[in-house]
C-alpha atoms as a PDB file:
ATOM      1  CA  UNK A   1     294.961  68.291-103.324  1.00  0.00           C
ATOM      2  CA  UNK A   2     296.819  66.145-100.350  1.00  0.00           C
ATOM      3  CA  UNK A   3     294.784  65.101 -97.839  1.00  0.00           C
ATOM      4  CA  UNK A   4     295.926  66.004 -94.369  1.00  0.00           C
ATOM      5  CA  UNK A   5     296.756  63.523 -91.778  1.00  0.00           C
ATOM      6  CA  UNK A   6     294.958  63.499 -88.717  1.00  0.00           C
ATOM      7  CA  UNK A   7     296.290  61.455 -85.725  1.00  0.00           C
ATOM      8  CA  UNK A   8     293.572  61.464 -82.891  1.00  0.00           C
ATOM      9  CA  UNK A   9     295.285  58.464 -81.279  1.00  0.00           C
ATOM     10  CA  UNK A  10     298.353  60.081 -80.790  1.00  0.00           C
ATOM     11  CA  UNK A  11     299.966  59.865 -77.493  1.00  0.00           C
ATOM     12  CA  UNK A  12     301.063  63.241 -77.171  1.00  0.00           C
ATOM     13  CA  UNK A  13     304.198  64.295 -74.789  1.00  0.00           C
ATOM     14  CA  UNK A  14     302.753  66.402 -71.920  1.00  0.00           C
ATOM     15  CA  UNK A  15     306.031  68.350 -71.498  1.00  0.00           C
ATOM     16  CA  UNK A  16     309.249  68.743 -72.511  1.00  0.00           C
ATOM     17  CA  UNK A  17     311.611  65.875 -71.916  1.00  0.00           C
ATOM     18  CA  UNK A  18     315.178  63.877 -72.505  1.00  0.00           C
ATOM     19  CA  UNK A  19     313.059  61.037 -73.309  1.00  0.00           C
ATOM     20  CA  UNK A  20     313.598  59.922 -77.382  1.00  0.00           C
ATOM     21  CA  UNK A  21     310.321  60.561 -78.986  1.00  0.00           C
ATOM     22  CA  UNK A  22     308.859  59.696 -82.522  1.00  0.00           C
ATOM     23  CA  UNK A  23     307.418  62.056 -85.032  1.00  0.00           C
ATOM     24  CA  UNK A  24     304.128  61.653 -87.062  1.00  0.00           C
ATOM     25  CA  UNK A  25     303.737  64.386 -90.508  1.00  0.00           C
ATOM     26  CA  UNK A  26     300.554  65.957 -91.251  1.00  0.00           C
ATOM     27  CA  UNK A  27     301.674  65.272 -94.888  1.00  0.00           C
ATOM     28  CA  UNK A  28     302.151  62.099 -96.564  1.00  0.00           C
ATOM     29  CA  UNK A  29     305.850  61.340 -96.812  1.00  0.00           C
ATOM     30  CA  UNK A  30     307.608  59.402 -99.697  1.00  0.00           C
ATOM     31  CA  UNK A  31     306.984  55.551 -99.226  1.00  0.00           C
ATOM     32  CA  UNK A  32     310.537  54.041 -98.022  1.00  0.00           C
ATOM     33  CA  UNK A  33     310.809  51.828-101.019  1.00  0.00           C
ATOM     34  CA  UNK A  34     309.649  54.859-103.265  1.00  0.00           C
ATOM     35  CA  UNK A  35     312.391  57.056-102.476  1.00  0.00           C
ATOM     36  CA  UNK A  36     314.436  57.706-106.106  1.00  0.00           C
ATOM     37  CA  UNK A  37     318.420  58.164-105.915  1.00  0.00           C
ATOM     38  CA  UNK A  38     317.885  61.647-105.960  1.00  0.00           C
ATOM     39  CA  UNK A  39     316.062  61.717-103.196  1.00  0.00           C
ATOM     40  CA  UNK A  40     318.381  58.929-101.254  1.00  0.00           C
ATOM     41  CA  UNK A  41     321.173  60.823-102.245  1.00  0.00           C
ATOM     42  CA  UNK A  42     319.464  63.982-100.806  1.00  0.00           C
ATOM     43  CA  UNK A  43     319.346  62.383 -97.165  1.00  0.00           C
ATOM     44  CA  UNK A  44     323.007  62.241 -97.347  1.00  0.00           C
ATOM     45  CA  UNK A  45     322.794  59.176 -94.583  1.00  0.00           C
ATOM     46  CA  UNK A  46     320.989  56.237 -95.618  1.00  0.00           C
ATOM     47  CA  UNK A  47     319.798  56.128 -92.190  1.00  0.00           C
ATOM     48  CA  UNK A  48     317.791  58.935 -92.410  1.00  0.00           C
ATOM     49  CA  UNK A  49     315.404  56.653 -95.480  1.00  0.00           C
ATOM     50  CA  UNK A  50     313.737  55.429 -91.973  1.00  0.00           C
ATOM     51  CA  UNK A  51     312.592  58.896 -90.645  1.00  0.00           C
ATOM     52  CA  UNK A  52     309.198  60.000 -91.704  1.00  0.00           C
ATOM     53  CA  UNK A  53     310.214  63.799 -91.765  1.00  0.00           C
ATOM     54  CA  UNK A  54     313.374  63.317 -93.754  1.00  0.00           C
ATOM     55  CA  UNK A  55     310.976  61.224 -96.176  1.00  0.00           C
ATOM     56  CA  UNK A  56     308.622  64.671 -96.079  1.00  0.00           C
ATOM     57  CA  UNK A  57     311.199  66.660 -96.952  1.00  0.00           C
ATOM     58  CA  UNK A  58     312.461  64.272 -99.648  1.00  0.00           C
ATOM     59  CA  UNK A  59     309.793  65.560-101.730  1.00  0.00           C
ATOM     60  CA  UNK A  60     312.368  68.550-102.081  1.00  0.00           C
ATOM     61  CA  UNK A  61     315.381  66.606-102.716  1.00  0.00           C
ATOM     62  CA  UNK A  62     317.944  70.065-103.577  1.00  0.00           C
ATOM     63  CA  UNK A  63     316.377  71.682 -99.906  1.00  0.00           C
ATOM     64  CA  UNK A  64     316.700  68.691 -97.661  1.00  0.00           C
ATOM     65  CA  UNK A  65     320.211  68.364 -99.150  1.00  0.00           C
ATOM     66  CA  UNK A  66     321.369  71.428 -98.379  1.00  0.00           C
ATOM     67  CA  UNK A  67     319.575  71.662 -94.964  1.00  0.00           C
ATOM     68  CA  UNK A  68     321.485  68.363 -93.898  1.00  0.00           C
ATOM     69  CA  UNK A  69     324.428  69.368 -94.698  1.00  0.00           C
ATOM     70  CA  UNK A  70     324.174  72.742 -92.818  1.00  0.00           C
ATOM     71  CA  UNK A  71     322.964  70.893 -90.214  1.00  0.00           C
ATOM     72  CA  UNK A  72     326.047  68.697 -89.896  1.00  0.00           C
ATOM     73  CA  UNK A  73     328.590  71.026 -90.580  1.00  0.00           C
ATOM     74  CA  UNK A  74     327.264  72.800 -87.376  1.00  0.00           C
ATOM     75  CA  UNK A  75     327.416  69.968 -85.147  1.00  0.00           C
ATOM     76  CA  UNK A  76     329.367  67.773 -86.266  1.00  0.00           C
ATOM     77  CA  UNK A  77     331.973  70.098 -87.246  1.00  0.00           C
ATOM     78  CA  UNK A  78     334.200  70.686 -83.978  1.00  0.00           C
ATOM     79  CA  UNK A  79     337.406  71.789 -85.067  1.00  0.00           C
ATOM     80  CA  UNK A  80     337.774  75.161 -83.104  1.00  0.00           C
ATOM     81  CA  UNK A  81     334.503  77.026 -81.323  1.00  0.00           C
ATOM     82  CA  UNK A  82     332.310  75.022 -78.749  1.00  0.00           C
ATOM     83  CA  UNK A  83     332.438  71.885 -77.568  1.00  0.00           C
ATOM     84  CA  UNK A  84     328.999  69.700 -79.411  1.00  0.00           C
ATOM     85  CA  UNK A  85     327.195  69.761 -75.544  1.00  0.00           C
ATOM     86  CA  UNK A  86     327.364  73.883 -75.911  1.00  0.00           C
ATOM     87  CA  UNK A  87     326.106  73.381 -79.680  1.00  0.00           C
ATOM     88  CA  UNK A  88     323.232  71.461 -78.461  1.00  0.00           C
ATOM     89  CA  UNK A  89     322.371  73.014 -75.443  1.00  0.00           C
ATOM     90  CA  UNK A  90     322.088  76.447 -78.262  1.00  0.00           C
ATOM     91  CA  UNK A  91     319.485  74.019 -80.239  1.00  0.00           C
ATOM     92  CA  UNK A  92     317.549  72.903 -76.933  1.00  0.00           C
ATOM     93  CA  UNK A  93     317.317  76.590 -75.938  1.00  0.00           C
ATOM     94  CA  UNK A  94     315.935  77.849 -79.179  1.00  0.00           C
ATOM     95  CA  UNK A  95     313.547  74.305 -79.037  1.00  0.00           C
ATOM     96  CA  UNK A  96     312.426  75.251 -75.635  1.00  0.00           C
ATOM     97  CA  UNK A  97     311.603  78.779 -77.056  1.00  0.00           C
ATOM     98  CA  UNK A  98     310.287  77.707 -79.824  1.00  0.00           C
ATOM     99  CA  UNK A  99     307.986  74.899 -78.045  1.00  0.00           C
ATOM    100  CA  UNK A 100     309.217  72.832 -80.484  1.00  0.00           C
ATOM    101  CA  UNK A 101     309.134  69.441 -77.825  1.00  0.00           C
ATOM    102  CA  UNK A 102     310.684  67.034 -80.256  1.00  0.00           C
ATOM    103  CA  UNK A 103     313.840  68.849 -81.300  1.00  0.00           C
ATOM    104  CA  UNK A 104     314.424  69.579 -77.691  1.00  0.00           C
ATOM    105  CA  UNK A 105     314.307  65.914 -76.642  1.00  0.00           C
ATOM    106  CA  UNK A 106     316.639  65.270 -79.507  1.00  0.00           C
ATOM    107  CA  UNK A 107     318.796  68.132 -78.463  1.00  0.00           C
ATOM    108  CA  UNK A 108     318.834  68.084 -74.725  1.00  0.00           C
ATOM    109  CA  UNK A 109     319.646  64.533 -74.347  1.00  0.00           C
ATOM    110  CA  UNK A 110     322.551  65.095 -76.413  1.00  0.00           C
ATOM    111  CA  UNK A 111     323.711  67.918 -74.390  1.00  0.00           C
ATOM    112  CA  UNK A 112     323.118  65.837 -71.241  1.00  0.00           C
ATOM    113  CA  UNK A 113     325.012  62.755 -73.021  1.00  0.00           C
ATOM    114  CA  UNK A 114     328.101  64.876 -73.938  1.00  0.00           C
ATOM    115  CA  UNK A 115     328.262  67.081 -70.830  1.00  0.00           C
ATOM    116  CA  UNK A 116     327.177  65.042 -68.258  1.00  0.00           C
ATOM    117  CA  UNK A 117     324.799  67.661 -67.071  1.00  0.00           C
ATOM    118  CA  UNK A 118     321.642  65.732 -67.224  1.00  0.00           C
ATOM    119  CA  UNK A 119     320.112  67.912 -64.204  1.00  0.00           C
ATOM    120  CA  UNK A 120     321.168  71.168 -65.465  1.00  0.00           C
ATOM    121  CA  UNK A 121     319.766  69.968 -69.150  1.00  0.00           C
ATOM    122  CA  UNK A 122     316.490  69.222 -67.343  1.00  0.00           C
ATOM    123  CA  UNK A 123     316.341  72.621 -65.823  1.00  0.00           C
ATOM    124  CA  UNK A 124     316.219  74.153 -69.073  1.00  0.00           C
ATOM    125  CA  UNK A 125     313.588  71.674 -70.289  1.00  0.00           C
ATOM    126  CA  UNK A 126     311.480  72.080 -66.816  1.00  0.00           C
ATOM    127  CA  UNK A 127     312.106  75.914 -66.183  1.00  0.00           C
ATOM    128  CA  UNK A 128     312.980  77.250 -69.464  1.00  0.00           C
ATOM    129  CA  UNK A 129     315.711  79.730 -70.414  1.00  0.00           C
ATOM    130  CA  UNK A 130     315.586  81.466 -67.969  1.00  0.00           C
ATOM    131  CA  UNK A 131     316.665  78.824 -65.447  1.00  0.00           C
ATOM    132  CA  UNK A 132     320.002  80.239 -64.424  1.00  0.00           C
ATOM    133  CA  UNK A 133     322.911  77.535 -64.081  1.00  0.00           C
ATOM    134  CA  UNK A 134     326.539  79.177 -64.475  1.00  0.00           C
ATOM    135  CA  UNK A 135     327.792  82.327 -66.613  1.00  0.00           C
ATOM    136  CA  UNK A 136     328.501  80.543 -69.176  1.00  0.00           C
ATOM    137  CA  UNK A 137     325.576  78.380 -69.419  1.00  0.00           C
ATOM    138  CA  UNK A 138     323.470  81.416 -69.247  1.00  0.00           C
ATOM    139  CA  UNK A 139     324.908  83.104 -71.808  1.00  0.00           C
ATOM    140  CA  UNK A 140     324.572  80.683 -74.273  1.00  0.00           C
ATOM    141  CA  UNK A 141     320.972  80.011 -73.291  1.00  0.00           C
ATOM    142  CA  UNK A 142     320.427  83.725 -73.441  1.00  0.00           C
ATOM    143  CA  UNK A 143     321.926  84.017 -76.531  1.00  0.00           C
ATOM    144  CA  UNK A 144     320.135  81.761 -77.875  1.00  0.00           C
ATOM    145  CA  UNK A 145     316.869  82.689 -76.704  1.00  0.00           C
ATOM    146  CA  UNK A 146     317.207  86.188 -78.391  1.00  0.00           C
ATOM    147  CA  UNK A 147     318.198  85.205 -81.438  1.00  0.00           C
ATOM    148  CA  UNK A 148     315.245  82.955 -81.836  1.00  0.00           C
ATOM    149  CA  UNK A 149     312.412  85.287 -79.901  1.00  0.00           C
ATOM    150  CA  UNK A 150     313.463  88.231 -82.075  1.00  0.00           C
ATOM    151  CA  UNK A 151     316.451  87.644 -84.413  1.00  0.00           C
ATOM    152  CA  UNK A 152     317.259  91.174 -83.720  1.00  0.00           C
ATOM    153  CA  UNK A 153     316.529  91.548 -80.590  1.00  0.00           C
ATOM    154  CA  UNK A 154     320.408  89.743 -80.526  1.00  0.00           C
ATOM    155  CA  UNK A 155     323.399  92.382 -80.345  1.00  0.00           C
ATOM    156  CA  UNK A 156     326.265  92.975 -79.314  1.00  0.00           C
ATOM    157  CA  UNK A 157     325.451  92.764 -75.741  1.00  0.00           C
ATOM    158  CA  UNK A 158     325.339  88.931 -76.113  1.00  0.00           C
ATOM    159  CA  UNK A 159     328.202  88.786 -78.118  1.00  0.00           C
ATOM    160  CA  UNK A 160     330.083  90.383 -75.360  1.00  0.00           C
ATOM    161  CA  UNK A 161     328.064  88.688 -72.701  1.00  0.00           C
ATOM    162  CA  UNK A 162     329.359  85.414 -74.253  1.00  0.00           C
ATOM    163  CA  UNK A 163     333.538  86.617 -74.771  1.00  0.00           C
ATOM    164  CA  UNK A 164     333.300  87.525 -71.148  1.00  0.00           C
ATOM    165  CA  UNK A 165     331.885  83.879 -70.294  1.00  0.00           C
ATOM    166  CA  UNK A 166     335.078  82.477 -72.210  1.00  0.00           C
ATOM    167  CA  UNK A 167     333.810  82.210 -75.625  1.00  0.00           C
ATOM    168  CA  UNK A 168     335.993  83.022 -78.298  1.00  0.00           C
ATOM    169  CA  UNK A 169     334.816  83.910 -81.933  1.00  0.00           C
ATOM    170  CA  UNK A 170     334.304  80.658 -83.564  1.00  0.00           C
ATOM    171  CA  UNK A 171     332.240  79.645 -80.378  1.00  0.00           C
ATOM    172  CA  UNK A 172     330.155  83.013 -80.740  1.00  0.00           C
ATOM    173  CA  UNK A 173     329.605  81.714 -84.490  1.00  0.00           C
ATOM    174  CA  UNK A 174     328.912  77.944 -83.261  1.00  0.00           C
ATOM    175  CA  UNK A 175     326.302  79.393 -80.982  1.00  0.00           C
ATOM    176  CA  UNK A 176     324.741  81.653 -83.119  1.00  0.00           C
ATOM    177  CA  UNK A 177     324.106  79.007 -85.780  1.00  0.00           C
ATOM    178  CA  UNK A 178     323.020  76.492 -83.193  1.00  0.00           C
ATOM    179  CA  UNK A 179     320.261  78.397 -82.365  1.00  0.00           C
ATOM    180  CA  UNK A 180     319.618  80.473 -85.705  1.00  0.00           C
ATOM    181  CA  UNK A 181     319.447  76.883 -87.727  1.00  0.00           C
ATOM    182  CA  UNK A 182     317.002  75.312 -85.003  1.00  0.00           C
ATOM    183  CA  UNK A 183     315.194  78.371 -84.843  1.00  0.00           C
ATOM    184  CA  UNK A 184     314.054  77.813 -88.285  1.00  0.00           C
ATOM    185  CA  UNK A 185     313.934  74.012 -88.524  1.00  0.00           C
ATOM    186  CA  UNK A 186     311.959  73.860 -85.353  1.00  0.00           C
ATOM    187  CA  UNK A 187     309.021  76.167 -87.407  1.00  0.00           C
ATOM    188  CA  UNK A 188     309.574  73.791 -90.203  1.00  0.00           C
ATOM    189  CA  UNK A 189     308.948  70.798 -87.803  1.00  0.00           C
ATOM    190  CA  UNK A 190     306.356  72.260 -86.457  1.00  0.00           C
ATOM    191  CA  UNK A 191     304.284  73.105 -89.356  1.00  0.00           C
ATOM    192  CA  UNK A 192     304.275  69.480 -91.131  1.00  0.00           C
ATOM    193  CA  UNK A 193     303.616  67.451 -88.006  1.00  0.00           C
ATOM    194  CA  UNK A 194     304.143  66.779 -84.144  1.00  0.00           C
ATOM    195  CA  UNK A 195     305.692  64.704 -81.393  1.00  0.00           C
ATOM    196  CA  UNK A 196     304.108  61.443 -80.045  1.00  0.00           C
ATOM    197  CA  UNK A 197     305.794  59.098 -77.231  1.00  0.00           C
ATOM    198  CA  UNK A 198     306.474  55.868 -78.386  1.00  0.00           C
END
């Protein structure tokens, strides 16, 4: 049986912020200079060899490849649909949501980078979804807080919410799987470990 990790040190974020943050498991991940190629070529950066979680999820090499590669095909994909800030602000809103604090550091300083919104961004963080900023804005926050409350408590009343904010198909798609894939990988994150400020 693995023996669970306890951190009573940890230096817990109080809140939800921009700030970068580190990540501790609950699991043991793969030692660095354990990882096999399989595993390495799972991670699909090498970069990611550094990361604690990715090293977790190593210990599934076929499930952390696939669920890298979804996750950069939806943001780093931007031929057509949203802009990245408008993919990201979708993952902070489903983070903030979700109470998942580290994603939605990663997330909303991102959006903030890219949009140049940094006080809008920290709205979201501060006052939650339902902070209201612009139509557009709201829609995708709205959006994305339905999908990821209650996937189908999301209908067609968003969809049209978010054409009538300017948002053409491919967007509605980009902002659907924003906040559908950190809907899940926020509940993944949050069941193998937390946040700690570094």
């Amino acid at each position: 049986m693995t023996a669970i990790i306890e951190h009573e040190a940890l230096r817990r974020p109080e809140r939800f912020t921009q700030r970068g943050l580190g990540w501790v498991p609950w699991l043991p991940p793969v030692p660095e200079g354990e990882l096999t190629d399989v595993q390495r070529h799972a991670l699909v950066e090498a970069s990611r060899s550094t990361s604690p979680y990715f090293r977790l999820l190593a210990r599934d090499p076929e499930a952390l490849r696939a669920r890298t590669l979804t996750d950069l095909d939806i943001f780093g994909n931007e031929e057509g649909g949203l802009p990245r800030w408008e993919r990201e602000l979708s993952a902070a809103a489903a983070s903030r949501v979700n109470g998942c604090v580290f994603c939605a550091s990663v997330h909303a300083r991102a959006a903030s980078r890219l949009s140049g919104r940094g006080d809008d961004v920290q709205r979201l963080l501060d006052e939650g979804v339902g902070a209201r900023v612009d139509e557009r804005w709201d829609a995708i926050a709205d959006a994305s807080a339905a999908l990821t409350a209650t996937p189908s408590g999301f209908g067609a009343g968003h969809v049209e919410r978010l054409r009538a904010a300017g948002i053409g198909d491919a967007g509605i798609v980009d902002q659907i799987s924003g906040a559908a894939f950190f809907n899940w990988a926020n509940r993944l994150m949050l069941s193998l470990g937390e946040p700690e400020v570094v």
